[in-house]
N, C-alpha and C. Protein backbone atom coordinates (compact mmCIF):
# COMPACT_ATOMS: atom_id res chain seq x y z
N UNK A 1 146.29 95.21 81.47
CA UNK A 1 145.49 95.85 80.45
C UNK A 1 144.02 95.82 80.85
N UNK A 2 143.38 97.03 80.84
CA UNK A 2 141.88 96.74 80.93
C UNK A 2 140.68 96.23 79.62
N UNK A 3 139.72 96.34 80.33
CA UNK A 3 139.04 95.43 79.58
C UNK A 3 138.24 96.26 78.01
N UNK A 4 138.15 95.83 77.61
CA UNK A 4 137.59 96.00 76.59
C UNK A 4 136.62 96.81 76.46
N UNK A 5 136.07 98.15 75.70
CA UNK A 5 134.83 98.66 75.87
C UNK A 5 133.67 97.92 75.44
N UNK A 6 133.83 96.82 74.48
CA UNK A 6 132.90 96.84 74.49
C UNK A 6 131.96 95.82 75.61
N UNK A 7 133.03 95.30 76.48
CA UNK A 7 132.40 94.55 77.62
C UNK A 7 132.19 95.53 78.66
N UNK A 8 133.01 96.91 78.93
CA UNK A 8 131.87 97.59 79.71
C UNK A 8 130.45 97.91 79.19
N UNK A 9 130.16 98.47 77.96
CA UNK A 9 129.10 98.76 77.82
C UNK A 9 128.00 97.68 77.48
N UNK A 10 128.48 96.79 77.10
CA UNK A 10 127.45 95.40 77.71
C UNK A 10 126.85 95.79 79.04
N UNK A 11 127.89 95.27 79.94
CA UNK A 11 127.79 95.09 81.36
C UNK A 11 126.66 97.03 82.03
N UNK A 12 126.83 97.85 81.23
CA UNK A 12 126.43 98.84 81.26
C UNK A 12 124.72 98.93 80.98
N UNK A 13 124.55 98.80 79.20
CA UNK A 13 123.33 98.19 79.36
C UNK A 13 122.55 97.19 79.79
N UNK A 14 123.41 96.11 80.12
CA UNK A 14 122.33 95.06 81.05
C UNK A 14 121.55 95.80 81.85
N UNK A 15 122.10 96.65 83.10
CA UNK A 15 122.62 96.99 84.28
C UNK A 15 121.24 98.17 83.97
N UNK A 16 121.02 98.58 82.94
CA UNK A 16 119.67 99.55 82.77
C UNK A 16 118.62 98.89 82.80
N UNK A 17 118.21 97.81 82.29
CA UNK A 17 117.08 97.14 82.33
C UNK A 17 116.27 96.19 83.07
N UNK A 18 115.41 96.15 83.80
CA UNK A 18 115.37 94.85 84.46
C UNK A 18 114.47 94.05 83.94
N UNK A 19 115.06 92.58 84.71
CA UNK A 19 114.02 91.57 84.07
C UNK A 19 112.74 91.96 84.37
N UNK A 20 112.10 90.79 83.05
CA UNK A 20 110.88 90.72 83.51
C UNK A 20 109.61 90.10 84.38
N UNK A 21 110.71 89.25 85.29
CA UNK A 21 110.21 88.91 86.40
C UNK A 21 111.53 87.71 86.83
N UNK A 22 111.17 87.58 88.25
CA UNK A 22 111.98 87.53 88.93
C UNK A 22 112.36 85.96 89.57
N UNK A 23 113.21 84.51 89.22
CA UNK A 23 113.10 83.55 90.01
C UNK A 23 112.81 83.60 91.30
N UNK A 24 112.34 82.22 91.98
CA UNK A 24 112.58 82.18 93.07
C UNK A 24 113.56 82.53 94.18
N UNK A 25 115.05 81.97 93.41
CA UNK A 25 115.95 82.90 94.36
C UNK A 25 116.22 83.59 94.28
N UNK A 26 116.20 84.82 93.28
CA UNK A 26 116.65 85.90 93.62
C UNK A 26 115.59 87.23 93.98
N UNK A 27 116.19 87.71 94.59
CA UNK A 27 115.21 88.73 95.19
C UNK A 27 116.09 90.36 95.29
N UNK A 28 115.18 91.30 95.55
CA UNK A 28 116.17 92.96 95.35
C UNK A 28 116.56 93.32 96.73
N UNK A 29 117.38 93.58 96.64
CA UNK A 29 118.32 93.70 98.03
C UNK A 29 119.15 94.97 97.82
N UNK A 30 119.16 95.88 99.61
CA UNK A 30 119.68 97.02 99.79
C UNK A 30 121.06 96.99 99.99
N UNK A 31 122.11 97.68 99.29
CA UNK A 31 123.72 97.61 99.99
C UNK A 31 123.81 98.53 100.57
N UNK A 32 124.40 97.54 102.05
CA UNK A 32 124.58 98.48 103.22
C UNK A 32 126.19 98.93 103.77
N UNK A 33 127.01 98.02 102.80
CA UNK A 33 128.18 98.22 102.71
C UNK A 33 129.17 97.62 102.23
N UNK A 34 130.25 98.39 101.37
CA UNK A 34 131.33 97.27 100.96
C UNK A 34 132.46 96.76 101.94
N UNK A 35 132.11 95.56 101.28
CA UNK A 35 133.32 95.07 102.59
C UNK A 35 134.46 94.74 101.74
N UNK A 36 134.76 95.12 100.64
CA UNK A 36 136.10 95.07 99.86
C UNK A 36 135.87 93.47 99.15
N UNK A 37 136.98 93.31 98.44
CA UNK A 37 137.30 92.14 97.15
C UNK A 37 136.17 92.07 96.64
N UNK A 38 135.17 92.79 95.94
CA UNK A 38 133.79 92.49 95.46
C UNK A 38 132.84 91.73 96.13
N UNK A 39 132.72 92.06 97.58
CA UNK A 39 131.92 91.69 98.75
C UNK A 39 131.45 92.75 99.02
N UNK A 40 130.17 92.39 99.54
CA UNK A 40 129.05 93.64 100.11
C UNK A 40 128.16 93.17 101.16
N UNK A 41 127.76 93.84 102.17
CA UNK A 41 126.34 93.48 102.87
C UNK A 41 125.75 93.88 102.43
N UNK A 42 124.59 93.37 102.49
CA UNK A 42 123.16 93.45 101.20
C UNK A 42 121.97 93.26 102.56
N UNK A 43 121.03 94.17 102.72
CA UNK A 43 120.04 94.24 103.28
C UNK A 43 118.57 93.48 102.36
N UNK A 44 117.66 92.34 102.78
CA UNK A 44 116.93 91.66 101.88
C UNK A 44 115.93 92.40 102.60
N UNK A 45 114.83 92.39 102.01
CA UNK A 45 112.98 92.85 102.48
C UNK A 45 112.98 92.81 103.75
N UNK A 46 113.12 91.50 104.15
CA UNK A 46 113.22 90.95 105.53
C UNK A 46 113.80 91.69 106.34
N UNK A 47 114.09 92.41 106.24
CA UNK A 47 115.45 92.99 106.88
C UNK A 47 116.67 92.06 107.43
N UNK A 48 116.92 91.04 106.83
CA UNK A 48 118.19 90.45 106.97
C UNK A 48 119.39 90.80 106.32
N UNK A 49 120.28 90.86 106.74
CA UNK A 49 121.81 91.19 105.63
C UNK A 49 122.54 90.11 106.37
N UNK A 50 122.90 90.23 104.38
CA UNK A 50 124.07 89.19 104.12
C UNK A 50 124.88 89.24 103.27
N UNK A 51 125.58 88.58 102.97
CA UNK A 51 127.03 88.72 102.63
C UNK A 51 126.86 88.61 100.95
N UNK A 52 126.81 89.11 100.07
CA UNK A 52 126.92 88.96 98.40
C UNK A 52 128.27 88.92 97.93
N UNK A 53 128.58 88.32 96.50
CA UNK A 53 129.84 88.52 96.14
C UNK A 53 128.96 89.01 94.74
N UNK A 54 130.10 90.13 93.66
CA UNK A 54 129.75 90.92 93.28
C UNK A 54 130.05 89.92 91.82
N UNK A 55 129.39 89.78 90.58
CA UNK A 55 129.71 89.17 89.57
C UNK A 55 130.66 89.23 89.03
N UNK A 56 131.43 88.35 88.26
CA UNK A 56 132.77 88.89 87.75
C UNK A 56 132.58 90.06 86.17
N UNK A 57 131.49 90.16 85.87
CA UNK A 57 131.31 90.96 84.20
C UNK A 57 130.94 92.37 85.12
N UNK A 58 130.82 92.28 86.24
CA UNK A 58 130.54 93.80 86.70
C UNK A 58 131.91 94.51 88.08
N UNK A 59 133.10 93.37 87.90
CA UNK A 59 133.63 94.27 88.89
C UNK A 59 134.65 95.13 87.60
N UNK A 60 135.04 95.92 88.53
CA UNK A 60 136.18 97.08 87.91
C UNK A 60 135.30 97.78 86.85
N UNK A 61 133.82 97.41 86.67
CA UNK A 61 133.14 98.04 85.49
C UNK A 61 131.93 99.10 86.10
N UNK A 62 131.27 98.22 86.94
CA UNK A 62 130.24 99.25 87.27
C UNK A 62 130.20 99.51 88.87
N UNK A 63 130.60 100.90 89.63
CA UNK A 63 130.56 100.72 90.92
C UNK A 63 129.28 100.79 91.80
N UNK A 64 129.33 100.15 93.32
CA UNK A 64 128.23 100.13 93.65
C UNK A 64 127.84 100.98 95.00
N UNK A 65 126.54 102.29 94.91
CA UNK A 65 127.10 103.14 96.39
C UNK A 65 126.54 102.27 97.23
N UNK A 66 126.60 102.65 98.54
CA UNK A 66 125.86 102.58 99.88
C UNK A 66 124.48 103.02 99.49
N UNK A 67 123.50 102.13 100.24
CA UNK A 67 122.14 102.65 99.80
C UNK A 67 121.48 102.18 98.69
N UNK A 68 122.50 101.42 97.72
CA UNK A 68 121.63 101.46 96.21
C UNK A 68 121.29 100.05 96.34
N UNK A 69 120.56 99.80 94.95
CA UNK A 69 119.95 98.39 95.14
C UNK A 69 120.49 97.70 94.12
N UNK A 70 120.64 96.50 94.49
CA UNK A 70 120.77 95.32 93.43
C UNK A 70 119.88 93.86 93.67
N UNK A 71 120.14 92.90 92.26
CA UNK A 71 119.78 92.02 92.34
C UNK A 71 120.58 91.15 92.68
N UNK A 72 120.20 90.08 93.58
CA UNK A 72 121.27 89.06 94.58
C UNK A 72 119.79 87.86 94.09
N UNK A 73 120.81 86.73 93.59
CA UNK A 73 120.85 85.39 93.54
C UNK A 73 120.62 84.77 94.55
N UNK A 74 120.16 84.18 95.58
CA UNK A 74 120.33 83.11 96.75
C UNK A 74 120.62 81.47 96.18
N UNK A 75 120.42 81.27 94.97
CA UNK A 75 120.24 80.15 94.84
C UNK A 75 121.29 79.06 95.17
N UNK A 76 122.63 79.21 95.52
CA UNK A 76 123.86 78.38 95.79
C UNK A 76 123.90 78.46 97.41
N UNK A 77 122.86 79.40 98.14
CA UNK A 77 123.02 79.62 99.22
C UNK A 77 123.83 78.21 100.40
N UNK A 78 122.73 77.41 99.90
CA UNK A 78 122.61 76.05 100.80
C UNK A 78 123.77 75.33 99.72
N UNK A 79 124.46 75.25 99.41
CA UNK A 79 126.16 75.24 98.78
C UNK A 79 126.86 75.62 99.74
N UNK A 80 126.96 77.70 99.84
CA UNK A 80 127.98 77.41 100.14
C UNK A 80 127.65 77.58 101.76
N UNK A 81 126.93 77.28 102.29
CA UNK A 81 126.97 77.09 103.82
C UNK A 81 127.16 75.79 104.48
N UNK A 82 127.00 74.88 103.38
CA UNK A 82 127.55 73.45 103.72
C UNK A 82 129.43 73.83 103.34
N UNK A 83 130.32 74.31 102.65
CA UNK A 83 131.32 74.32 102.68
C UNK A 83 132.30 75.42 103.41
N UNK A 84 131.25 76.41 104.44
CA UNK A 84 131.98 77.28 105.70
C UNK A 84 131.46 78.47 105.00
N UNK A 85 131.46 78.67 103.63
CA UNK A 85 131.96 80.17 103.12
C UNK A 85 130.71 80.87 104.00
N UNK A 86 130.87 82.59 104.38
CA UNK A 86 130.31 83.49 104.76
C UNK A 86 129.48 84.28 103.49
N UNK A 87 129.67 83.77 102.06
CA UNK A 87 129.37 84.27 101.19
C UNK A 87 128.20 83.62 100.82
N UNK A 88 126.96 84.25 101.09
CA UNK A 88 125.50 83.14 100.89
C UNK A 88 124.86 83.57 99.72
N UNK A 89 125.82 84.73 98.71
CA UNK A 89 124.68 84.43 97.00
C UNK A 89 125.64 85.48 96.36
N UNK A 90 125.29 86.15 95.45
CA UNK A 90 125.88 86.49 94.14
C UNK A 90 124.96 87.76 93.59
N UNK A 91 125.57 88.93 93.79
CA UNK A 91 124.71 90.45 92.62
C UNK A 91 124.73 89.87 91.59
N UNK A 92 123.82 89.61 91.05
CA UNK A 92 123.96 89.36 89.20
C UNK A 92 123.33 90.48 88.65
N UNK A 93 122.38 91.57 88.95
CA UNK A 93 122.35 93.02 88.54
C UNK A 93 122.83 94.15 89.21
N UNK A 94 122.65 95.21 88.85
CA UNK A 94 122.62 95.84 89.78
C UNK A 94 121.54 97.31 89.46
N UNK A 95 120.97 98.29 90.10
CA UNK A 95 119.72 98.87 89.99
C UNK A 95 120.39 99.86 90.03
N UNK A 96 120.26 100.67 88.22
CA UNK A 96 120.96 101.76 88.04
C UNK A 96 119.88 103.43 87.98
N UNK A 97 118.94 102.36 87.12
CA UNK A 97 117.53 103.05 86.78
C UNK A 97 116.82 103.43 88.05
N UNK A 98 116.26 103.70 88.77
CA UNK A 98 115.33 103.39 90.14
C UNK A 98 114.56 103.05 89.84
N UNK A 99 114.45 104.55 88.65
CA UNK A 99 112.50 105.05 89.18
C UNK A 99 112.09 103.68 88.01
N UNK A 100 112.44 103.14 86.89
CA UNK A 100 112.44 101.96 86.04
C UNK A 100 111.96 101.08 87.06
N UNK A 101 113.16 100.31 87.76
CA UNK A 101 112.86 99.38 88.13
C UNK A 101 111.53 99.30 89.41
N UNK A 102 111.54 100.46 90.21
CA UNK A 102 110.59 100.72 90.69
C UNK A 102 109.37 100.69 90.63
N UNK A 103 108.60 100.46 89.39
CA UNK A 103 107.60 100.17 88.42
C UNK A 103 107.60 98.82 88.50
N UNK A 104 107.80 98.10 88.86
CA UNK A 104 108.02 96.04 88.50
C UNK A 104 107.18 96.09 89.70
N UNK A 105 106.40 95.18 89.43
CA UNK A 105 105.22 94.00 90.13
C UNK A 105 106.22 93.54 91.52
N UNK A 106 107.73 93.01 91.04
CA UNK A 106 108.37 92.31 92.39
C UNK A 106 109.04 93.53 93.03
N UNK A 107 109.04 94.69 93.19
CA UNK A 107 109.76 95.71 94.04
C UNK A 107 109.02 95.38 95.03
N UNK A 108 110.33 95.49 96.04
CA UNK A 108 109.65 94.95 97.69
C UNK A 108 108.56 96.48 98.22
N UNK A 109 107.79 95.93 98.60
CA UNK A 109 107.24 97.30 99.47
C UNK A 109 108.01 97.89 100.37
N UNK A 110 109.21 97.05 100.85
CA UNK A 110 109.59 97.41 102.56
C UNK A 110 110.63 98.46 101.65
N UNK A 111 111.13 98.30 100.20
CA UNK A 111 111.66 99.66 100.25
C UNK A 111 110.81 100.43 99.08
N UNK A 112 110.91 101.79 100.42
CA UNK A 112 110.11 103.06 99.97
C UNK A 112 110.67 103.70 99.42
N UNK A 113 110.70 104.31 99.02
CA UNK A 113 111.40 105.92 98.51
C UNK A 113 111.09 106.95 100.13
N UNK A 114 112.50 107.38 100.40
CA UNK A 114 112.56 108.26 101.45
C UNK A 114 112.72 109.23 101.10
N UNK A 115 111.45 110.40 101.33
CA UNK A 115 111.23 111.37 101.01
C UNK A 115 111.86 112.61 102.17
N UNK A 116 111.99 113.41 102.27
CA UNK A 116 112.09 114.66 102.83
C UNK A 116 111.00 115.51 103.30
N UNK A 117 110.16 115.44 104.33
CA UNK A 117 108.89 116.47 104.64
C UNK A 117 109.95 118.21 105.14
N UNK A 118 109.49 119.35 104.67
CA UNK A 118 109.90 119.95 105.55
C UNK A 118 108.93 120.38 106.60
N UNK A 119 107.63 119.98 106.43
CA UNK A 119 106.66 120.34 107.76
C UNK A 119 107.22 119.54 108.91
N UNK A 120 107.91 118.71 108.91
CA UNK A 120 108.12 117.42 110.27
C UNK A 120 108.90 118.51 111.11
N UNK A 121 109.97 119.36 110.61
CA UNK A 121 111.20 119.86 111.12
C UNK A 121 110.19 121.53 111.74
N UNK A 122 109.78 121.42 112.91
CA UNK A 122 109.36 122.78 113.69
C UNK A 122 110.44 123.58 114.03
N UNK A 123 111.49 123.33 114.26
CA UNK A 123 112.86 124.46 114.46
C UNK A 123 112.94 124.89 113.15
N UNK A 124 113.41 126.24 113.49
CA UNK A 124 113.77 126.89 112.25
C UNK A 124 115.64 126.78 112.18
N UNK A 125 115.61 126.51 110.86
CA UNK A 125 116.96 126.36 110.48
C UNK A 125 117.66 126.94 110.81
N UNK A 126 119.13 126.66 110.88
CA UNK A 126 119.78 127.60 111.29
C UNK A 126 121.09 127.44 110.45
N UNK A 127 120.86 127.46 108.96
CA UNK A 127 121.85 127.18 107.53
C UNK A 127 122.06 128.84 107.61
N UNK A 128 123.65 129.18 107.31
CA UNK A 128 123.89 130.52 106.98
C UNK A 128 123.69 131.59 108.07
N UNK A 129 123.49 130.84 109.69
CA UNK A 129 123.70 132.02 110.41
C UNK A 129 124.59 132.37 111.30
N UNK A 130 125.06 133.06 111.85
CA UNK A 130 126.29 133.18 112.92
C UNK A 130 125.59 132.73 114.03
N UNK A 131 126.55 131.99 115.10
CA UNK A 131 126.15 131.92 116.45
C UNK A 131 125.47 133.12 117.21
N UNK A 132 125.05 133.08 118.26
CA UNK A 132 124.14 133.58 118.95
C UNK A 132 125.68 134.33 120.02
N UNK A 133 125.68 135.47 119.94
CA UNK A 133 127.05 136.17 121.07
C UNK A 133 126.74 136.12 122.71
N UNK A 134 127.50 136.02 123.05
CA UNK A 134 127.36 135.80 124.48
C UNK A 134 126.63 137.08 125.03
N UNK A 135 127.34 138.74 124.25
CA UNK A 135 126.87 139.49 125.18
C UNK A 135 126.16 140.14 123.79
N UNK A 136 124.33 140.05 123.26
CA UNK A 136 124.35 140.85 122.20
C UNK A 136 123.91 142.04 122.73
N UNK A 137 123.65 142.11 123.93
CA UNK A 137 123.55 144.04 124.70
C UNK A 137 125.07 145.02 124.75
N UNK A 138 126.18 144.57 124.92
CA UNK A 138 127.17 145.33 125.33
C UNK A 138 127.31 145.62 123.90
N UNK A 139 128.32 146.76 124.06
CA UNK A 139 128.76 147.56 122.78
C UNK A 139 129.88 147.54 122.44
N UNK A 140 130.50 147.32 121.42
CA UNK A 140 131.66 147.23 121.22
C UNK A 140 132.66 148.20 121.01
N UNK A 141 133.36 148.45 122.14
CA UNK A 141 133.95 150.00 122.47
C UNK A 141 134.71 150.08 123.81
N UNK A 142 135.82 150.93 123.71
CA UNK A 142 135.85 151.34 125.38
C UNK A 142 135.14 151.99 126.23
């Protein structure tokens, strides 16, 4: 049986708001990929990635893409690396809002918003055209 609505939409509005400032261990971190059972690599400021496990009030409730951001816990880190695990902290948000959270005092600088120039790109496109024919002088005829 699944869960209850009204614990998705909890887990829903948390998930819009962010705190208003941020402990020591936790910090906003990029997901760079799922690695399945509610595991992810998580890219930190630093550019380090590491291994997150995903909270239990947010799995099967809210999914998470490639690219997006969440909030990761470190604080059990030095836990569980004394007991082997590969798992060094915990999403306890996740960053649904951007442009919201984007506005906070603790958004890392190192992530930007990646914009699109089209001045960078000097070739002209070539969306919507046919290849170039081998012979465009000959005529098509006997």
């Amino acid at each position: 049986m699944g869960k209850p609505k009204r614990h998705v939409h909890a887990a829903d509005q948390e998930s819009l708001t962010p705190p208003d400032q941020l402990t020591d261990s936790q910090s906003i971190a990029r997901v760079v990929k799922a690695e399945g059972n509610s595991n992810y690599i998580c890219e930190l400021p630093n550019k380090k990635t590491i291994l997150v496990e995903l909270e239990s009030r947010f799995r099967n409730t809210i999914w998470i893409k490639r690219g997006g951001y969440v909030l990761v816990d470190l604080g059990s880190m030095e836990e569980r690396s004394k007991t082997g695990s590969k798992v060094v902290g915990e999403i306890i948000n996740i960053v649904r809002d951007e442009k919201v959270w984007r506005k906070e005092a603790y958004w890392p600088k190192q992530f930007v918003r990646q914009t699109y120039d089209e001045s960078e790109d000097d070739e002209e496109s070539t969306v919507g055209k046919l290849p170039p024919s081998d012979s465009e002088d000959e005529e098509y005829g006997p």
